[in-house]
Protein backbone atom coordinates (compact mmCIF):
# COMPACT_ATOMS: atom_id res chain seq x y z
CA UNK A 1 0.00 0.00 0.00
CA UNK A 2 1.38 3.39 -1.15
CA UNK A 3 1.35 6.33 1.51
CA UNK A 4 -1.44 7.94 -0.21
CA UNK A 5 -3.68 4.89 0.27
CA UNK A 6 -2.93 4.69 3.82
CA UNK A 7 -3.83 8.81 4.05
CA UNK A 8 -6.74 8.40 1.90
CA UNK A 9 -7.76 5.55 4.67
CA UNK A 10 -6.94 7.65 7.64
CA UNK A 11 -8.90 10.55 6.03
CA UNK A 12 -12.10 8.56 5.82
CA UNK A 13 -12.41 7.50 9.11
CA UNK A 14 -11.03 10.36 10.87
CA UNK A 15 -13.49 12.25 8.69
CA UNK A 16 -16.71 10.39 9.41
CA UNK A 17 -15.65 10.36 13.29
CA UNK A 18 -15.40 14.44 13.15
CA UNK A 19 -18.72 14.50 11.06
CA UNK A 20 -20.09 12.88 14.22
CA UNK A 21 -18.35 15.32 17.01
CA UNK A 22 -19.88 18.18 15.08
CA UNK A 23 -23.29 16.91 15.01
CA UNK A 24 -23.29 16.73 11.02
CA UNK A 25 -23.87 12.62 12.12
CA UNK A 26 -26.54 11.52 14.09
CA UNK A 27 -25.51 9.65 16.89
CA UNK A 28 -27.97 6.55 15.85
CA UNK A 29 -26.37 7.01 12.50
CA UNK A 30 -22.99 7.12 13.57
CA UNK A 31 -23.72 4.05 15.47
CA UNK A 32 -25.44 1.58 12.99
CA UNK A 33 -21.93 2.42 10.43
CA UNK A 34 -19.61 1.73 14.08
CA UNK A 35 -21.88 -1.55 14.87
CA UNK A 36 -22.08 -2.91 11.41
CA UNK A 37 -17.82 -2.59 10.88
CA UNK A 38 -17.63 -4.04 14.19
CA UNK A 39 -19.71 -7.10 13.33
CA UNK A 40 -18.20 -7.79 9.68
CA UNK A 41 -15.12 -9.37 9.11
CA UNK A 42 -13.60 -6.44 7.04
CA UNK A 43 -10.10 -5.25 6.44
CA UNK A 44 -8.90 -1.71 7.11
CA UNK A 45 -8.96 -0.89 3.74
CA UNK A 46 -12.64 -2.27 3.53
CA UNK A 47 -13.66 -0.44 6.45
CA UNK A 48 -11.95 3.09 4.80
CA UNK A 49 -14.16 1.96 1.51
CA UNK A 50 -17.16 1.75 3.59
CA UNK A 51 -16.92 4.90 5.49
CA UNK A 52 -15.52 6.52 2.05
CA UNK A 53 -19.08 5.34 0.39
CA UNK A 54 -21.08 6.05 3.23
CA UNK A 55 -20.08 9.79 3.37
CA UNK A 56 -20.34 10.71 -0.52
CA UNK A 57 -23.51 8.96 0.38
CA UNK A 58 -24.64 11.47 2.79
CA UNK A 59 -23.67 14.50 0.95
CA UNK A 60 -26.01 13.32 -2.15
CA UNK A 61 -28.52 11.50 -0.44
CA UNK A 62 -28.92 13.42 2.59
CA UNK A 63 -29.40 9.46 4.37
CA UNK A 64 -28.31 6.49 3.84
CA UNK A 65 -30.03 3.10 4.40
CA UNK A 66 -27.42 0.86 6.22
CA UNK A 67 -27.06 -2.93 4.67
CA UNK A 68 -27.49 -5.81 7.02
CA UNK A 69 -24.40 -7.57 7.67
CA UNK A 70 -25.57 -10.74 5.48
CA UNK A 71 -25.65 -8.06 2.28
CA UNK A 72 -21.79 -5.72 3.26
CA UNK A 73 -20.41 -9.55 3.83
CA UNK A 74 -21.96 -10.80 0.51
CA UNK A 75 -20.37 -7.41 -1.30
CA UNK A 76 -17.07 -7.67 0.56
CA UNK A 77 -17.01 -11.22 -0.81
CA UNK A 78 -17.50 -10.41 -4.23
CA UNK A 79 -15.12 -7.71 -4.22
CA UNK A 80 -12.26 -10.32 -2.65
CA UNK A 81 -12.83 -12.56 -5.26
């Protein structure tokens, strides 16, 4: 992994945990992203990816409708393969 990946990772997750100080992220929001990378089996870089998508998906969507573990784990499978 090239320093700009690992940045790019830090960003992301230091980002969405900001987003949450500042009240941009609900607190029930913040915690259904926390609880469902804490119950998956994903890497760092997966969890960046996730918190990556799940922020461009607030700033078009406004919300976002979290997967259930069963559906991230399918994806995270797919993408591995």
């Amino acid at each position: 992994m090239t320093p700009s990946h690992s940045l790019q990772r830090a960003q992301a997750l230091s980002l969405l945990l900001g987003r949450y100080i500042a009240g941009e992220i609900a607190e029930a929001q913040f915690a259904d992203v926390t609880d469902l990378l804490d119950e998956t089996d994903a890497t760092s870089e997966e969890r960046a990816a996730f918190a990556r998508f799940y922020l461009d998906a607030l700033a078009v969507e406004g919300e976002v409708k979290m997967p259930k573990l069963e559906e991230l784990n399918d994806v995270l499978n797919i993408a591995r393969a």
